[in-house]
C-alpha atoms as a PDB file:
ATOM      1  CA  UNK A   1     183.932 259.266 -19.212  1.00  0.00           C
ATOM      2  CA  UNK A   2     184.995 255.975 -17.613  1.00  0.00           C
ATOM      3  CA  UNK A   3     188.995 255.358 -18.305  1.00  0.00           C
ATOM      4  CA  UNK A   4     190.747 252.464 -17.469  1.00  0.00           C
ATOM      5  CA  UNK A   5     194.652 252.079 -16.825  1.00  0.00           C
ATOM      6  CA  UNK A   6     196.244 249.059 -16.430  1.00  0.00           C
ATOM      7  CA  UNK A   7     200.248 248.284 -16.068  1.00  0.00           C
ATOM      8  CA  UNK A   8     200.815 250.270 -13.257  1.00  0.00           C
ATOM      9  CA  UNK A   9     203.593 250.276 -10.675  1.00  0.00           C
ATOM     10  CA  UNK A  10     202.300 248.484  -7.394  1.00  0.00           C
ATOM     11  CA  UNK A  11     203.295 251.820  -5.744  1.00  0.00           C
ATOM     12  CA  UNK A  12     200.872 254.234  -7.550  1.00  0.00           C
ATOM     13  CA  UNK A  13     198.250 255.176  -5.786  1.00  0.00           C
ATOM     14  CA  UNK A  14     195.018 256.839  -5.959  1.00  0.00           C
ATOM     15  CA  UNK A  15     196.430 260.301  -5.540  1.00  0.00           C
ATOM     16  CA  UNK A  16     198.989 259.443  -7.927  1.00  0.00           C
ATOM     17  CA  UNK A  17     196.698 258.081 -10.160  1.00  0.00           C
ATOM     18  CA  UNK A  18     194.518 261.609 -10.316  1.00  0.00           C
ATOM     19  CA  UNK A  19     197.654 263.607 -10.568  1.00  0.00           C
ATOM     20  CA  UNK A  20     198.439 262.106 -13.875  1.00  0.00           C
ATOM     21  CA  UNK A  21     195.072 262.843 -15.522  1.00  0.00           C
ATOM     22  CA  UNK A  22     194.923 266.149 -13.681  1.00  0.00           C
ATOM     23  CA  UNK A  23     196.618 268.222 -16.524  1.00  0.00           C
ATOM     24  CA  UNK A  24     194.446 266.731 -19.384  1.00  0.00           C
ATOM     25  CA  UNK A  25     191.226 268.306 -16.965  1.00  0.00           C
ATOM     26  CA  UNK A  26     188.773 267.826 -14.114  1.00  0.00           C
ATOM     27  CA  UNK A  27     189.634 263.936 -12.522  1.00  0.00           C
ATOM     28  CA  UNK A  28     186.121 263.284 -10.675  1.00  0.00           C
ATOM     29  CA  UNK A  29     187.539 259.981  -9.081  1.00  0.00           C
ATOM     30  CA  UNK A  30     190.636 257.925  -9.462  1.00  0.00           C
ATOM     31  CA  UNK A  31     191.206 254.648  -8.186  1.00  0.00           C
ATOM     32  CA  UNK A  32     193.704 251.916  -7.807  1.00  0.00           C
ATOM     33  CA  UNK A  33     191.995 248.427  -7.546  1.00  0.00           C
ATOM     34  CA  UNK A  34     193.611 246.062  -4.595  1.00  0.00           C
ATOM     35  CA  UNK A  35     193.459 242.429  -3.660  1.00  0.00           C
ATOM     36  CA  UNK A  36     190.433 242.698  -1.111  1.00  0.00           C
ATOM     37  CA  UNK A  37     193.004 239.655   1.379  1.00  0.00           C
ATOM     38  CA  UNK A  38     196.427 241.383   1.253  1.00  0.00           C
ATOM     39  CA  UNK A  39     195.186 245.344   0.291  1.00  0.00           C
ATOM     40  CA  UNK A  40     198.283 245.714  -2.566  1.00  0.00           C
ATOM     41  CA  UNK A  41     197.588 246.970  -5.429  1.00  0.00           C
ATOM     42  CA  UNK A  42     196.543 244.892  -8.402  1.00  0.00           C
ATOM     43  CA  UNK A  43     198.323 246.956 -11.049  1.00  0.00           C
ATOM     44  CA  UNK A  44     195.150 248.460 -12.550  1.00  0.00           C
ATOM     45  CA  UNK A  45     192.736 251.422 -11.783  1.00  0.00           C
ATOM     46  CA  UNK A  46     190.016 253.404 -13.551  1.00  0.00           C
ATOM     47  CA  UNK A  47     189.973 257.447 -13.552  1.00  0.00           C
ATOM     48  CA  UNK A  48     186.284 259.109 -14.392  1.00  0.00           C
ATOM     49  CA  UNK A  49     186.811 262.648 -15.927  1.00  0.00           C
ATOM     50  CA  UNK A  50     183.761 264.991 -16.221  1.00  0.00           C
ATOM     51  CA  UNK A  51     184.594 266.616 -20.070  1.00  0.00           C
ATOM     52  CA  UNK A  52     184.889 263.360 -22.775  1.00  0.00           C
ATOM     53  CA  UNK A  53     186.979 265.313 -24.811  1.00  0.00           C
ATOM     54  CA  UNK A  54     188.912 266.230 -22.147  1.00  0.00           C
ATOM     55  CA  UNK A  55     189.357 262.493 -21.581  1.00  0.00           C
ATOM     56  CA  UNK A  56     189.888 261.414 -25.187  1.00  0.00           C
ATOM     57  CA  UNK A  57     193.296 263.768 -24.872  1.00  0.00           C
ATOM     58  CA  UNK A  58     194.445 262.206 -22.096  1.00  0.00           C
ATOM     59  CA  UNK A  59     194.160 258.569 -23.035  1.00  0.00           C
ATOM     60  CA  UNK A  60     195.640 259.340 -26.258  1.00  0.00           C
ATOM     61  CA  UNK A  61     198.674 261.118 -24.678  1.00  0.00           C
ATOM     62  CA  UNK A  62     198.542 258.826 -21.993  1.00  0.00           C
ATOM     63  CA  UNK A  63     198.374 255.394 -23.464  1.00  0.00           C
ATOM     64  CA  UNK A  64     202.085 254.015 -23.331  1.00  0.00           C
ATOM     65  CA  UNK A  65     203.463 256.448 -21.471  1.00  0.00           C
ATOM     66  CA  UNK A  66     206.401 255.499 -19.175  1.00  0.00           C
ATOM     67  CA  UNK A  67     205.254 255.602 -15.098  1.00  0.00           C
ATOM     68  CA  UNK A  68     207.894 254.746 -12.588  1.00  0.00           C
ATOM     69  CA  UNK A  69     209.454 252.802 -15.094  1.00  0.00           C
ATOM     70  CA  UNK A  70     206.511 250.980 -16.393  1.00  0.00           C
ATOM     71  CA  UNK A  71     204.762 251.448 -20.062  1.00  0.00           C
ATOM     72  CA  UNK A  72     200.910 251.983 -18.993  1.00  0.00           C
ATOM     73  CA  UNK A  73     197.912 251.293 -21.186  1.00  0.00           C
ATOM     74  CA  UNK A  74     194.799 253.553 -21.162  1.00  0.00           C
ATOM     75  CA  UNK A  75     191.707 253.203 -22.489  1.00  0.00           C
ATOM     76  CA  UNK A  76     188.246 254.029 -22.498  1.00  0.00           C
ATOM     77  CA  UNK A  77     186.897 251.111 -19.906  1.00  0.00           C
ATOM     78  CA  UNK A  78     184.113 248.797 -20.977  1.00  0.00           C
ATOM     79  CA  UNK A  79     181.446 247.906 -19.212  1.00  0.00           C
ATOM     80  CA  UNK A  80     181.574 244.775 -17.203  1.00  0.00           C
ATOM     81  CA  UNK A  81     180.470 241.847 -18.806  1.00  0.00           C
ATOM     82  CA  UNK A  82     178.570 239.224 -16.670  1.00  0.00           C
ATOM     83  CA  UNK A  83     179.991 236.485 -16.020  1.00  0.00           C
ATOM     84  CA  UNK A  84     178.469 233.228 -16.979  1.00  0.00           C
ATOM     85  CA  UNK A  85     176.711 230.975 -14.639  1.00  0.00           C
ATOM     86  CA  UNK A  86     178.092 227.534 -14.824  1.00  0.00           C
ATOM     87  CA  UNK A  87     176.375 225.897 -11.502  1.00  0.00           C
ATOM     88  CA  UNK A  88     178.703 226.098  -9.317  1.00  0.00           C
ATOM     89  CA  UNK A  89     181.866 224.196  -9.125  1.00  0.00           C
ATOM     90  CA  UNK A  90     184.581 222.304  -7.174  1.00  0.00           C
ATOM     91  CA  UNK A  91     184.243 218.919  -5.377  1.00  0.00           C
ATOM     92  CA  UNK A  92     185.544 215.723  -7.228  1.00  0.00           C
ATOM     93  CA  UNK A  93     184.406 213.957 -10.121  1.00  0.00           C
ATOM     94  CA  UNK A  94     181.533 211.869 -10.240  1.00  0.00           C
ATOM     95  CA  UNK A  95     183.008 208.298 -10.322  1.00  0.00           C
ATOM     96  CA  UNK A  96     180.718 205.179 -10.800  1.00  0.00           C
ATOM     97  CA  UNK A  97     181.695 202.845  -7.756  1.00  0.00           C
ATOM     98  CA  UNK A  98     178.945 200.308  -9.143  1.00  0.00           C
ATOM     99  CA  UNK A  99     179.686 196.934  -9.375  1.00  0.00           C
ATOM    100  CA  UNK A 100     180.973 194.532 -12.440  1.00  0.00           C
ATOM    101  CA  UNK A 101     179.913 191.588 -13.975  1.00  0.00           C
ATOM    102  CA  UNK A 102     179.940 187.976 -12.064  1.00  0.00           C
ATOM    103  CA  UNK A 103     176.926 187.727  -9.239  1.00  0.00           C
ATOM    104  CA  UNK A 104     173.481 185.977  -9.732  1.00  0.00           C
ATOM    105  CA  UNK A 105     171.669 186.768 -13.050  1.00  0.00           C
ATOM    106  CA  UNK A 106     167.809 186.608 -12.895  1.00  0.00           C
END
């Protein structure tokens, strides 16, 4: 099972991040997500654990527990939704230059 944990300390890491899940049973991965520019972490992370019930203990124990001073929030994590296409973006507005009224009429 897939768990995500958000609210985290910018100083947990990925070991840290195991460690807490460790007790509930066997943590197959654990990681802290980071801003890809600066590396620091972006307060969030998602642990996989190999038994679901195992898993179902630990978010239930684990959901607003206090770490390093923080209250975190676990859950099971959803899959990603897609994000919608809206044709790109940026650049300025389209403004009509054309002219006014006056000039030659034919």
């Amino acid at each position: 099972m897939n768990i995500y944990v958000s609210n985290l300390s910018f100083n947990v890491q990925d070991e840290d991040l195991k460690e807490f899940f460790a007790e509930y049973g066997e943590v197959t991965s654990a990681k802290v997500i980071t801003d890809k520019f600066t590396g620091r972490s972006r307060g969030f992370g998602f642990v996989e654990m190999s038994d679901d019930a195992a898993a179902q203990k630990a978010i239930q124990e684990l959901d607003g527990a206090t770490v390093e001073g923080r209250a975190i929030k676990v859950s099971e994590a959803k899959p990603r939704e897609a994000r919608p296409s809206n044709g790109g973006g940026g650049g300025a507005p389209r403004r009509n230059f054309g002219g006014g009224g006056g000039g030659n009429r034919w």
